[in-house]
C-alpha atoms as a PDB file:
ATOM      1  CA  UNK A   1     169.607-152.923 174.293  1.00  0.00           C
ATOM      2  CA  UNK A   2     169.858-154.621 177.555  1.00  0.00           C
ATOM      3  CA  UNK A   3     167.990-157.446 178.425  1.00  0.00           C
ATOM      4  CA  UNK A   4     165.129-157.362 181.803  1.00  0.00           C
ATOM      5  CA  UNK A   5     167.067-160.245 183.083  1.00  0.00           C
ATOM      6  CA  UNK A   6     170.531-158.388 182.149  1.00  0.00           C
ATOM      7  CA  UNK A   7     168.989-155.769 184.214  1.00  0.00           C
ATOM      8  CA  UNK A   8     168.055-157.553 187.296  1.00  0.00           C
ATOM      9  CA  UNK A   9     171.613-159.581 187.180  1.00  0.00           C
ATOM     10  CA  UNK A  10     173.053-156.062 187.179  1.00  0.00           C
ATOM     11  CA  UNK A  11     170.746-154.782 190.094  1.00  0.00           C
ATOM     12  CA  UNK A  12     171.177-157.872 192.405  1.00  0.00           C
ATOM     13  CA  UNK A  13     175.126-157.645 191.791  1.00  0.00           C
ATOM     14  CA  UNK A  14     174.724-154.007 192.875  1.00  0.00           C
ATOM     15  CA  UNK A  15     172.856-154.853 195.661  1.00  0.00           C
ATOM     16  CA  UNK A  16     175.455-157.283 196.820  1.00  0.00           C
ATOM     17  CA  UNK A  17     178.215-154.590 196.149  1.00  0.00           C
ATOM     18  CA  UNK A  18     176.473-152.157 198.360  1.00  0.00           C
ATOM     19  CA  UNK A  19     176.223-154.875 201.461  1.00  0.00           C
ATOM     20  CA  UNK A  20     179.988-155.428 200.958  1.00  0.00           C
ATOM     21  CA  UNK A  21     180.878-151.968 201.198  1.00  0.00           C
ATOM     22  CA  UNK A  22     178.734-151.099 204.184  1.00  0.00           C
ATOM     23  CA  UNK A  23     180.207-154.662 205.884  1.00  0.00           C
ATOM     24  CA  UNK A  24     183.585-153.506 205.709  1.00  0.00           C
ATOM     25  CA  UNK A  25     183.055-149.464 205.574  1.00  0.00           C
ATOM     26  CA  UNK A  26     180.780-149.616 209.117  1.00  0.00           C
ATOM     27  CA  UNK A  27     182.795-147.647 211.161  1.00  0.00           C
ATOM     28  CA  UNK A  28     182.811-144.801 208.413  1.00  0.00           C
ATOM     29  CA  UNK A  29     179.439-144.880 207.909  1.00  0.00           C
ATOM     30  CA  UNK A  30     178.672-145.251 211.285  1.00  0.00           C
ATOM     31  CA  UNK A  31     180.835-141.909 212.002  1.00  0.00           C
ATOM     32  CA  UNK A  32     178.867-140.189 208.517  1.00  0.00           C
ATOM     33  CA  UNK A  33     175.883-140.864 210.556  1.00  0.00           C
ATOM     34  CA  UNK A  34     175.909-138.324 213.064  1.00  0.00           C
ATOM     35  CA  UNK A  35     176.659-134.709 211.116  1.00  0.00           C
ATOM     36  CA  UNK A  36     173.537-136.534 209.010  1.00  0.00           C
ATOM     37  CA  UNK A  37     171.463-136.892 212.220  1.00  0.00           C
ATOM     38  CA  UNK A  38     172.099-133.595 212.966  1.00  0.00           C
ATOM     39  CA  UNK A  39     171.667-132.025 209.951  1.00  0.00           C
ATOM     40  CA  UNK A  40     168.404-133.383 209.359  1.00  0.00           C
ATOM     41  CA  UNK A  41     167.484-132.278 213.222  1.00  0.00           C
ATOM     42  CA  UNK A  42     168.641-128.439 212.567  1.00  0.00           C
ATOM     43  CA  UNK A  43     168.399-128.156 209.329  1.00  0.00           C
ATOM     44  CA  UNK A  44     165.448-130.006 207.756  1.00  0.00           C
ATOM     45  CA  UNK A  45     163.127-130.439 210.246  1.00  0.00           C
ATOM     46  CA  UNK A  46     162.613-126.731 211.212  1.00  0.00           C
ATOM     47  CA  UNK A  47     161.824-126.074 207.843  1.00  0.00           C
ATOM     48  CA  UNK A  48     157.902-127.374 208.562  1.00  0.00           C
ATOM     49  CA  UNK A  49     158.226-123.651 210.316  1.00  0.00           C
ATOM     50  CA  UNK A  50     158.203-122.055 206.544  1.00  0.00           C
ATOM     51  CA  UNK A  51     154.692-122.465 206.667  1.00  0.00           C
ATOM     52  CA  UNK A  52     154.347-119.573 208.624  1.00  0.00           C
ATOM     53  CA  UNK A  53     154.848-117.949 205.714  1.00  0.00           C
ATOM     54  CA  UNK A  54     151.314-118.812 204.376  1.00  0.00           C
ATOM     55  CA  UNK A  55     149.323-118.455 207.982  1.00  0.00           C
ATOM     56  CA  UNK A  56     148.182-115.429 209.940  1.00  0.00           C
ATOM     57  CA  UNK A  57     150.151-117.119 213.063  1.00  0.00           C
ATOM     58  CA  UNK A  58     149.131-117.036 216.716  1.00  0.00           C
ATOM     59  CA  UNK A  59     151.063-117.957 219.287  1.00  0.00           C
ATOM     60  CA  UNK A  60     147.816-119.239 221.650  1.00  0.00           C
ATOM     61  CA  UNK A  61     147.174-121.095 218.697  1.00  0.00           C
ATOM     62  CA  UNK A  62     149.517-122.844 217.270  1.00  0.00           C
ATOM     63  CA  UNK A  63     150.634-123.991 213.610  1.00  0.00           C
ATOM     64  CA  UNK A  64     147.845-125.979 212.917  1.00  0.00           C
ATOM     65  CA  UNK A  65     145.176-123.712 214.297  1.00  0.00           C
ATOM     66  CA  UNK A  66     146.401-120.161 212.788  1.00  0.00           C
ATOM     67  CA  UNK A  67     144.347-119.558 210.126  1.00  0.00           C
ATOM     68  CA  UNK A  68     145.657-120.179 206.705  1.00  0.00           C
ATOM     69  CA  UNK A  69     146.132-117.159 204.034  1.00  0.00           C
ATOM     70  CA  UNK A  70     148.139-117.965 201.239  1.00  0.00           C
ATOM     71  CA  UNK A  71     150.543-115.059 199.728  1.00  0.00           C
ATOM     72  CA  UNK A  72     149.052-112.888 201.711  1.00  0.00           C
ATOM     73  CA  UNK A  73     151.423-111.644 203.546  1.00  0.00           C
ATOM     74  CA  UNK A  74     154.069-111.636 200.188  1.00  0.00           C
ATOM     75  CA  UNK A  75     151.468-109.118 198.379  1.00  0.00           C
ATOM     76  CA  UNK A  76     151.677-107.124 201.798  1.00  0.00           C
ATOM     77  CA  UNK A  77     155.688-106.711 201.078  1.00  0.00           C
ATOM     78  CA  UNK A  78     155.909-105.870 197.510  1.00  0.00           C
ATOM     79  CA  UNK A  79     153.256-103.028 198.334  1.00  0.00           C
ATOM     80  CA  UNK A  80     154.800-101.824 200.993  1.00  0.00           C
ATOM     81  CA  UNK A  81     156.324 -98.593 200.085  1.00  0.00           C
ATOM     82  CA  UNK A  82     160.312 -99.631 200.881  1.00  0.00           C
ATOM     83  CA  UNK A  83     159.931-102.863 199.144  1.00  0.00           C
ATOM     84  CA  UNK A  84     162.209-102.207 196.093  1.00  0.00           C
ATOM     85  CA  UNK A  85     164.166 -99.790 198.370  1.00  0.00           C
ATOM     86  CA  UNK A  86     164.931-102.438 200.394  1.00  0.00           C
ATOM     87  CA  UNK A  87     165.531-105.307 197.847  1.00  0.00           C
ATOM     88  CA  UNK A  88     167.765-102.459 195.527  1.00  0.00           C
ATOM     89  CA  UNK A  89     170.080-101.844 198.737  1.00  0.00           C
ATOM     90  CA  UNK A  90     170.562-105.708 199.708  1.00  0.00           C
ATOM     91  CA  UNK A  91     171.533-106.697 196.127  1.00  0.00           C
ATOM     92  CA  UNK A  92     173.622-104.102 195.380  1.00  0.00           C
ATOM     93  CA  UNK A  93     175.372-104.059 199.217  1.00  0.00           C
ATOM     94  CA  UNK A  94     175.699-107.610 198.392  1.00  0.00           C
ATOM     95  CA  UNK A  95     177.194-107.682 195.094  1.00  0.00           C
ATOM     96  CA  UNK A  96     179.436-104.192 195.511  1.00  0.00           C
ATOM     97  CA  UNK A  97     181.074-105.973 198.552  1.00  0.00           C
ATOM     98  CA  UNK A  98     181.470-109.652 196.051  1.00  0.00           C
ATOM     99  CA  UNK A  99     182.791-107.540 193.437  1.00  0.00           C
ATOM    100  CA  UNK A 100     185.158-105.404 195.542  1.00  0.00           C
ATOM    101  CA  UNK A 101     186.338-107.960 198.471  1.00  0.00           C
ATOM    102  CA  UNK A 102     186.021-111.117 196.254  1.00  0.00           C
ATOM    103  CA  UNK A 103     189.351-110.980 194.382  1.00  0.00           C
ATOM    104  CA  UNK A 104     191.365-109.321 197.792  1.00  0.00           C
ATOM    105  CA  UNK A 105     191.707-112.691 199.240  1.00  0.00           C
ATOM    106  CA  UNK A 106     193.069-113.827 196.293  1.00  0.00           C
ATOM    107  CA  UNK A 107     196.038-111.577 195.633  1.00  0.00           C
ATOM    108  CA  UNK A 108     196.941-111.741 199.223  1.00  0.00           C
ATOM    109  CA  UNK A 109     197.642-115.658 199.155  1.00  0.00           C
ATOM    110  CA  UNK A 110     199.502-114.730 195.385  1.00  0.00           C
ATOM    111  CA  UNK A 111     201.452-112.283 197.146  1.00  0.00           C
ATOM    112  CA  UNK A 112     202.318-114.319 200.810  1.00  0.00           C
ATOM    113  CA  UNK A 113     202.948-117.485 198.517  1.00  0.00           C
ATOM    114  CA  UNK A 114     205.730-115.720 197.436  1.00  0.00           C
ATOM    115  CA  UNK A 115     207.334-114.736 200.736  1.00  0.00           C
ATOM    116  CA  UNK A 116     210.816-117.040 200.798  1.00  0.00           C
ATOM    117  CA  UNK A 117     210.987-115.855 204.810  1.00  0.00           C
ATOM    118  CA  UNK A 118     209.267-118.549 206.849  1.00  0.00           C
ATOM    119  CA  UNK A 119     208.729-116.092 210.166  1.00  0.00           C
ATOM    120  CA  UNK A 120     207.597-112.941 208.059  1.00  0.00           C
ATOM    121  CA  UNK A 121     205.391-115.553 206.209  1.00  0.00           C
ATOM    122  CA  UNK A 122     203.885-116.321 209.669  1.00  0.00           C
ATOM    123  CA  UNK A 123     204.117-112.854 210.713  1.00  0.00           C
ATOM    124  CA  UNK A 124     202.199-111.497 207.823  1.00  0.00           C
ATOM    125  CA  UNK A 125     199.737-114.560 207.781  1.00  0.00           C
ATOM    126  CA  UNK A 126     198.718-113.855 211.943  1.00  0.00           C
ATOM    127  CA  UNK A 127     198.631-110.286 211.285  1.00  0.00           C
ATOM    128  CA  UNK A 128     195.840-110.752 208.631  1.00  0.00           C
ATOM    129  CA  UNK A 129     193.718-113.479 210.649  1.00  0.00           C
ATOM    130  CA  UNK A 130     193.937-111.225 213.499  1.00  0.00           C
ATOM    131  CA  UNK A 131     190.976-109.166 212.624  1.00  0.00           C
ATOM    132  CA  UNK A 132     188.499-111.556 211.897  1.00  0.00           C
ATOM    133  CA  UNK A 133     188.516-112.860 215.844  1.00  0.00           C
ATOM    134  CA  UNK A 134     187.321-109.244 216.568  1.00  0.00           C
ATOM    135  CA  UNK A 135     183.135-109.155 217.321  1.00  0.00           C
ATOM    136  CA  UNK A 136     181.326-107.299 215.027  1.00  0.00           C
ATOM    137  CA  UNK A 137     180.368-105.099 218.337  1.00  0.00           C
ATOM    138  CA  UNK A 138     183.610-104.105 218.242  1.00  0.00           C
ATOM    139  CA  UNK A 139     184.538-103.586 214.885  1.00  0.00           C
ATOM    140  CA  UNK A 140     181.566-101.456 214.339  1.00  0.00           C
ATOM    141  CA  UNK A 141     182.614 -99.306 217.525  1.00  0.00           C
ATOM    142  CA  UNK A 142     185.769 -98.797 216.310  1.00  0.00           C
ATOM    143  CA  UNK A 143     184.102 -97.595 213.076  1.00  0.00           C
ATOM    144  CA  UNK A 144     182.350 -95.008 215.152  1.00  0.00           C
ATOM    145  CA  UNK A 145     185.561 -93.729 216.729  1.00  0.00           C
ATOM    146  CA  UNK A 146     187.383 -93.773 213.637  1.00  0.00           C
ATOM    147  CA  UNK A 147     184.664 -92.074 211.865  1.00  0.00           C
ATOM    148  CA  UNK A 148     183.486 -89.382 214.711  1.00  0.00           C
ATOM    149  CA  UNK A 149     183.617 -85.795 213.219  1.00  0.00           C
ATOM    150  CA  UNK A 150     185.502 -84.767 216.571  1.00  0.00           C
ATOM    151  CA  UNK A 151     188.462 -86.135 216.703  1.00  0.00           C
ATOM    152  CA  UNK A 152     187.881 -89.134 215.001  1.00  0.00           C
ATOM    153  CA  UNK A 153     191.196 -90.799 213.053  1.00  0.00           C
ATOM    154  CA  UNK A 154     189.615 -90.294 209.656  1.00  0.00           C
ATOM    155  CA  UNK A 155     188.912 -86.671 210.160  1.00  0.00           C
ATOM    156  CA  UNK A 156     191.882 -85.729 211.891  1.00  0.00           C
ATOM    157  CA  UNK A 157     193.887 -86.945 208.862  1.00  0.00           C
ATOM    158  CA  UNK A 158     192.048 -85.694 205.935  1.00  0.00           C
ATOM    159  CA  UNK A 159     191.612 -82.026 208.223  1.00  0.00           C
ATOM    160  CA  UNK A 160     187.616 -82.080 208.027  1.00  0.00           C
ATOM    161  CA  UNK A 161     184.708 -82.178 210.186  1.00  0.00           C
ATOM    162  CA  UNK A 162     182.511 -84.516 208.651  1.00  0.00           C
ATOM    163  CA  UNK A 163     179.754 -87.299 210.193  1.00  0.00           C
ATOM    164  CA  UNK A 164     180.492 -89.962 207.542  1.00  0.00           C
ATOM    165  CA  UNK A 165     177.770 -92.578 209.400  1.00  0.00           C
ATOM    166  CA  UNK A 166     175.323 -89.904 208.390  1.00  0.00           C
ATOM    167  CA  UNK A 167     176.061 -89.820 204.871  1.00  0.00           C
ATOM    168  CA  UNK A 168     174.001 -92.389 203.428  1.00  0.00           C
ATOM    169  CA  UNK A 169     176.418 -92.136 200.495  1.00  0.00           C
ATOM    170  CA  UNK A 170     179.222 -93.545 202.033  1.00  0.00           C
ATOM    171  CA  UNK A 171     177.627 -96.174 204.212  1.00  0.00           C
ATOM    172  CA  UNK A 172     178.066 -98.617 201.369  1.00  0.00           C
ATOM    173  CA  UNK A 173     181.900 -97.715 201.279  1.00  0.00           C
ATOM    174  CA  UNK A 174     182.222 -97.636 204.877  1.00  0.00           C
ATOM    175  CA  UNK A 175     180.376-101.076 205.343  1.00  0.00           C
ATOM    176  CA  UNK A 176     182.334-103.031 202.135  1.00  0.00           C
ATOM    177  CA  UNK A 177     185.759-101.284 203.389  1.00  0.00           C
ATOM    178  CA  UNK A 178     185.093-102.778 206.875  1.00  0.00           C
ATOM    179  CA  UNK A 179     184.360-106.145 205.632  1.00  0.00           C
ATOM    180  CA  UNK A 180     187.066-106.248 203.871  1.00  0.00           C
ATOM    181  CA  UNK A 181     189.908-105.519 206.671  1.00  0.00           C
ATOM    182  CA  UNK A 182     187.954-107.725 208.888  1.00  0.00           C
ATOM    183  CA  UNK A 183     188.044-110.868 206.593  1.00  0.00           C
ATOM    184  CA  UNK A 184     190.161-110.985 203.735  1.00  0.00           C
ATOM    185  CA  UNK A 185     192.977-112.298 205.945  1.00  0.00           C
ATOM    186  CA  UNK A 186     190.645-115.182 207.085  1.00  0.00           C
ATOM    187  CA  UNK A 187     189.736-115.808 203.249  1.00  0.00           C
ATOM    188  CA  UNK A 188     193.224-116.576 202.266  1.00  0.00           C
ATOM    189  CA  UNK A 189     192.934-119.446 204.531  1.00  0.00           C
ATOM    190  CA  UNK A 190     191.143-122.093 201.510  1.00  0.00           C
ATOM    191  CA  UNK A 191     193.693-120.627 198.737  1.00  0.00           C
ATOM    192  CA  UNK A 192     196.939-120.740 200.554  1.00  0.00           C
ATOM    193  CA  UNK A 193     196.033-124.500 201.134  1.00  0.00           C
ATOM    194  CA  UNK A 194     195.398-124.670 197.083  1.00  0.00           C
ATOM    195  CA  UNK A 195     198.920-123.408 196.273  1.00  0.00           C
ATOM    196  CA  UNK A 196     200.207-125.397 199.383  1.00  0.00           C
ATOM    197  CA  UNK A 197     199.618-128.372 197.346  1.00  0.00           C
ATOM    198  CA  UNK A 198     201.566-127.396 194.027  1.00  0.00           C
ATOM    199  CA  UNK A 199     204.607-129.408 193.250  1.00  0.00           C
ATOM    200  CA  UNK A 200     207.553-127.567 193.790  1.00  0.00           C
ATOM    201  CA  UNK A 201     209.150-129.369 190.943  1.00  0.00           C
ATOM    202  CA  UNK A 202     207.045-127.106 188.540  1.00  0.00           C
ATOM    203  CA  UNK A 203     208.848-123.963 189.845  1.00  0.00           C
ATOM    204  CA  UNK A 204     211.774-125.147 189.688  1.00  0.00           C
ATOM    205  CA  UNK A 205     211.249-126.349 186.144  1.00  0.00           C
ATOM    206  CA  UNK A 206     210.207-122.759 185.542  1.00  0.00           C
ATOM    207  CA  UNK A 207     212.973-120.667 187.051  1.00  0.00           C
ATOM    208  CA  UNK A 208     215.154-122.967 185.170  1.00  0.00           C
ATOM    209  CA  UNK A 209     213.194-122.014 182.019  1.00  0.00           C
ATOM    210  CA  UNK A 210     213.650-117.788 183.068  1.00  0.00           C
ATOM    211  CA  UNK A 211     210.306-117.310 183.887  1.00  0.00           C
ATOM    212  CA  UNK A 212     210.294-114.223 186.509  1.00  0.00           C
ATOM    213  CA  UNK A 213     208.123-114.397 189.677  1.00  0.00           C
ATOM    214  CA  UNK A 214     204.656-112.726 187.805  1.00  0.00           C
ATOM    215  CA  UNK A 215     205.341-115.203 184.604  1.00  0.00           C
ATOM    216  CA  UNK A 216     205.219-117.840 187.543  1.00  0.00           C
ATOM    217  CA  UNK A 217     202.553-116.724 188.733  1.00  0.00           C
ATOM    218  CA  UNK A 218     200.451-116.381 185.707  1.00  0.00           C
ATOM    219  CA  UNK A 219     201.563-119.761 184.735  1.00  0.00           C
ATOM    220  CA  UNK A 220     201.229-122.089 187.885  1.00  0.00           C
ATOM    221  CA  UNK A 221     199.829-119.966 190.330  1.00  0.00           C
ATOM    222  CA  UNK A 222     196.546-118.900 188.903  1.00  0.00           C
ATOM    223  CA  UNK A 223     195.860-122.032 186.851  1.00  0.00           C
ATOM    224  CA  UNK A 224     196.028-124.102 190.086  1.00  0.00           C
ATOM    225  CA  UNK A 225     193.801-121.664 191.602  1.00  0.00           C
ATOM    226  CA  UNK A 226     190.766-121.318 189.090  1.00  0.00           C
ATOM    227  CA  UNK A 227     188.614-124.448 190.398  1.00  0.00           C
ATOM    228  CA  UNK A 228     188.724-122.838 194.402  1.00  0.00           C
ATOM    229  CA  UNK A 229     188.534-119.821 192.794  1.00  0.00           C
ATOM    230  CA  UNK A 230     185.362-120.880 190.710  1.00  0.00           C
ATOM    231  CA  UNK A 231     183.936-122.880 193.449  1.00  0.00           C
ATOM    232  CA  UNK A 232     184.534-120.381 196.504  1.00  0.00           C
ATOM    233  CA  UNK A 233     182.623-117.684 193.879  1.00  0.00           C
ATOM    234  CA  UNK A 234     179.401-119.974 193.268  1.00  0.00           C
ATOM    235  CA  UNK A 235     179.321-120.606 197.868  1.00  0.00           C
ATOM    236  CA  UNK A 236     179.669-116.221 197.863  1.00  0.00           C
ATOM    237  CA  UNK A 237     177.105-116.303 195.159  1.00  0.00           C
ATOM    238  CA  UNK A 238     174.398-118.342 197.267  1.00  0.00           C
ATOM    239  CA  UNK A 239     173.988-115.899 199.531  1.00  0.00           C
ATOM    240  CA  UNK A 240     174.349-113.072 197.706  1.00  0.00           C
ATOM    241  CA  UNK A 241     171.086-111.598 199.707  1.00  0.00           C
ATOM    242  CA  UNK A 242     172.552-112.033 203.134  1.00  0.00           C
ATOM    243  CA  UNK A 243     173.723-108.777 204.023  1.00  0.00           C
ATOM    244  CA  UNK A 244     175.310-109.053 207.759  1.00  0.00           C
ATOM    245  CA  UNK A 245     172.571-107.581 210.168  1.00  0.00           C
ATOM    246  CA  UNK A 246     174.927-107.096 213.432  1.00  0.00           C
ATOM    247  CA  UNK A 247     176.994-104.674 210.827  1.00  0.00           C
ATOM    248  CA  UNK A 248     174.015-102.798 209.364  1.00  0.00           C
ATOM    249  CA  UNK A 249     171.817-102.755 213.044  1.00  0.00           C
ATOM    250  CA  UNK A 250     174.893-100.985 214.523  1.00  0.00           C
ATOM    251  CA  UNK A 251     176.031 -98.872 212.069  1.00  0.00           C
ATOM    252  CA  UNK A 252     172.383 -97.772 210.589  1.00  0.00           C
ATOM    253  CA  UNK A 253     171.136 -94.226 211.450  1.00  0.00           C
ATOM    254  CA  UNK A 254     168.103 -92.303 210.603  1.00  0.00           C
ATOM    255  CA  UNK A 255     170.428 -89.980 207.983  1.00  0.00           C
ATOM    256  CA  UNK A 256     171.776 -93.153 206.043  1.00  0.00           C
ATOM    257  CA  UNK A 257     168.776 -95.151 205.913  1.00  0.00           C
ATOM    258  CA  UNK A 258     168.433 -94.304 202.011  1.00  0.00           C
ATOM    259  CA  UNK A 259     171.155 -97.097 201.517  1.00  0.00           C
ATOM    260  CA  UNK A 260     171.455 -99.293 204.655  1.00  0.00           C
ATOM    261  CA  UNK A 261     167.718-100.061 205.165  1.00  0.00           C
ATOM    262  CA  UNK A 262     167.838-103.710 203.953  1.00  0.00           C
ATOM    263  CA  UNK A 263     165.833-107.050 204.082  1.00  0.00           C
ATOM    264  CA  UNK A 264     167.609-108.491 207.383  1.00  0.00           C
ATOM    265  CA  UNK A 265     166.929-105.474 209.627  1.00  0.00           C
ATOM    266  CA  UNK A 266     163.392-105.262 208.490  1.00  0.00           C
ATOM    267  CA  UNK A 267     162.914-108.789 209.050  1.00  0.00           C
ATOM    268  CA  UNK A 268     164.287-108.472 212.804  1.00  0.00           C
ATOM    269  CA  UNK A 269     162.352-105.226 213.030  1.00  0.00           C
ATOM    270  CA  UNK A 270     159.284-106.716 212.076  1.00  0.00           C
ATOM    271  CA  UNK A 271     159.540-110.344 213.687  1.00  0.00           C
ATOM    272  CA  UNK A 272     161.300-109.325 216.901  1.00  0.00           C
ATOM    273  CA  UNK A 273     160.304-105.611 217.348  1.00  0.00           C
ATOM    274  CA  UNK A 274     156.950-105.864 215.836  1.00  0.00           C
ATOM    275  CA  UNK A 275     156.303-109.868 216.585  1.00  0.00           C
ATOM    276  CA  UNK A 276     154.562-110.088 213.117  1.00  0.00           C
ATOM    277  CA  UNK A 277     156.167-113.837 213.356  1.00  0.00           C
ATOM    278  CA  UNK A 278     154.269-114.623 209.821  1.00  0.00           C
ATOM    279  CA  UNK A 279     155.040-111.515 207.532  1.00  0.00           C
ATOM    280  CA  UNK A 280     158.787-111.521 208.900  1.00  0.00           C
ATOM    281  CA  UNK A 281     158.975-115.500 207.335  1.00  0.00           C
ATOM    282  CA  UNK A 282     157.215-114.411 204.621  1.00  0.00           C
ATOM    283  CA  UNK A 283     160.051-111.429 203.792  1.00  0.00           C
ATOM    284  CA  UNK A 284     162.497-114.045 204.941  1.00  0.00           C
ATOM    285  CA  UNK A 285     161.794-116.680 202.525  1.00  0.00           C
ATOM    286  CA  UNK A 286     161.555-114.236 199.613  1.00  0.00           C
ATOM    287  CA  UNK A 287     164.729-113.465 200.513  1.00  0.00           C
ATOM    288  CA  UNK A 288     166.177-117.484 200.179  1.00  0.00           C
ATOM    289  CA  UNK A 289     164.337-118.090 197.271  1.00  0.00           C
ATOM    290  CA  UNK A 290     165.879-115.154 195.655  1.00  0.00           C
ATOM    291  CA  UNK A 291     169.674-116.349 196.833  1.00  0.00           C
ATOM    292  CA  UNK A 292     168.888-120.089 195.548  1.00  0.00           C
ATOM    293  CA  UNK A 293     167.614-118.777 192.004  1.00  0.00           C
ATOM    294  CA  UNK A 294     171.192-116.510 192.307  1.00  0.00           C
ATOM    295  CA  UNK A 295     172.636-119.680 193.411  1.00  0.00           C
ATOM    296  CA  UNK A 296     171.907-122.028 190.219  1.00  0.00           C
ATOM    297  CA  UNK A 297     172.253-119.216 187.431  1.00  0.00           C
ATOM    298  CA  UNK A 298     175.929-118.202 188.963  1.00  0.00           C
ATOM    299  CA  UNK A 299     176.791-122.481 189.610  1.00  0.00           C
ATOM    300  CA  UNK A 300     175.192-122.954 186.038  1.00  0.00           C
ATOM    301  CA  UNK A 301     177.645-119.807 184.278  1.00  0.00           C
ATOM    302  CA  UNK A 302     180.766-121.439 186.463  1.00  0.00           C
ATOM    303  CA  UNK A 303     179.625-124.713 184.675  1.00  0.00           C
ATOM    304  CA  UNK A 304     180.058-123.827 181.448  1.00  0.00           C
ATOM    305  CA  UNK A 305     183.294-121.473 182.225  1.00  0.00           C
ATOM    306  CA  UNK A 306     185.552-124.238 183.956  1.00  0.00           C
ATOM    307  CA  UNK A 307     186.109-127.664 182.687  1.00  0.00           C
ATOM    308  CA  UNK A 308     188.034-128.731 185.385  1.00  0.00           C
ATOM    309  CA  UNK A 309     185.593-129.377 188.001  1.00  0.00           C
ATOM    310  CA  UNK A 310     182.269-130.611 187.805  1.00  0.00           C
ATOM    311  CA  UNK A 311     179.515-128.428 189.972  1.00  0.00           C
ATOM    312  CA  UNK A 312     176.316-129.985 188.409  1.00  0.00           C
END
């Protein structure tokens, strides 16, 4: 058992350790200061604004004079007749497009990492960032032409007639398949950097050996892969509730509003449209504390999956 004065020598050598480092380490800490600053000025600071939440707000007056009401306006959204309707569309928009565009990125930097050509590499790589730089105004216009039942590509090809936008069974497919073209190419981005940084050596060793290009793969690829892999699934998982409103706003109709009427439009709807400023924070905050709880059961399961990395 240590000592109190063990202690204290051990505290007042730390102290003296922490002065050193911040003598000689000023600069760095001098630069560390400013994304801090700013953090703390656009990220912390408006949060004092969640106590909208729990006020019948007024604009005239103010944060401290609106009138303070508890979970009132929470009760008001679970009764609310869309409620689960809403929340059952989000989640499973969210996690259909995880499950279906969360491995895509994946296989694409498995297959380019094999590409011996250096241009086609580069070719193949631009071709796939391409469509991320497109707005979402545009992508979802382009949706509209590809999807029109006269003459749209989609139609013309398959020989129908059909108004897919208005088919509120497809509007999942549509908006996952969409998301998908538009950044899967971006997502490669973190793992070709992962496999960028595998010794060469270990490939050779393995051709050597008469491993083929999928034993390779299975064998070094993947392996060096599972920790982004892991940790790129547990920064998906925290916002597993934040369905893209620009996408949804543009592509939502009155026909498909059985499975694209979710939490962001109805918070935009009802804060903007509506200016009911307090029960769009309160839907809004459900909303975060639903990703954060998703957040810490999917970083706690990745915890006890990997031993390689350490996300506690």
């Amino acid at each position: 058992m240590k000592t109190p004065s063990l202690i204290k020598h051990q505290t007042a050598s730390g102290r003296k350790n922490l002065k050193r480092r911040l003598y000689r380490n000023w600069q760095l800490y001098a630069m560390l200061l400013i994304p801090v600053v700013i953090t703390v000025i656009y990220k912390y600071i408006p949060m004092y604004g969640i106590q909208i939440a729990f006020r019948d707000y007024k604009a005239n007056r103010g944060m401290s004079g609106s009138e303070w009401v508890g979970v009132k306006w929470f009760v008001r959204f679970f009764s609310s007749p869309n409620c689960i309707r809403m929340i059952r569309n989000t989640f499973l928009l969210s996690l259909y497009g995880l499950l279906w565009s969360f491995p895509v990125p994946i296989i694409l930097a498995l297959m380019i990492n094999q590409l011996r050509f250096k241009r086609f590499k580069r070719f193949t790589q631009t071709v796939l960032y391409a469509p991320h730089f497109i707005s979402t105004m545009v992508i979802c216009g382009m949706i509209r032409i590809f999807l029109s039942p006269s003459g749209g590509l989609i139609n013309l090809i398959a020989g129908t007639n059909i108004d897919f936008l208005s088919e509120a069974s497809a509007f999942r497919t549509i908006y996952i398949a969409s998301g998908i073209w538009q950044d899967a190419g971006w997502g490669i981005i973190v793992y070709m950097a992962t496999l960028a940084c595998i010794d060469t050596a270990q490939y050779e060793a393995a051709r050597i050996d008469g491993a083929s290009m999928f034993q390779r793969i299975r064998a070094i690829d993947i392996p060096e892969l599972m920790p982004t892999v892991v940790l790129m699934l547990i920064m998906s998982a925290g916002s597993l509730m934040n369905v893209g409103f620009e996408k949804v706003w543009l592509l939502q109709t009155d026909l498909n509003m059985a499975t694209s009427d979710v939490i962001a439009v109805y918070v935009y709807q009802q804060g903007i449209e509506n200016a009911k400023y307090s029960y769009s924070t309160a839907v809004g905050l459900f909303n975060t504390v639903v990703n954060i709880i998703l957040l810490i059961i999917v970083n706690k399961m990745a915890g006890k999956m990997s031993e390689d990395v350490s996300f506690v």
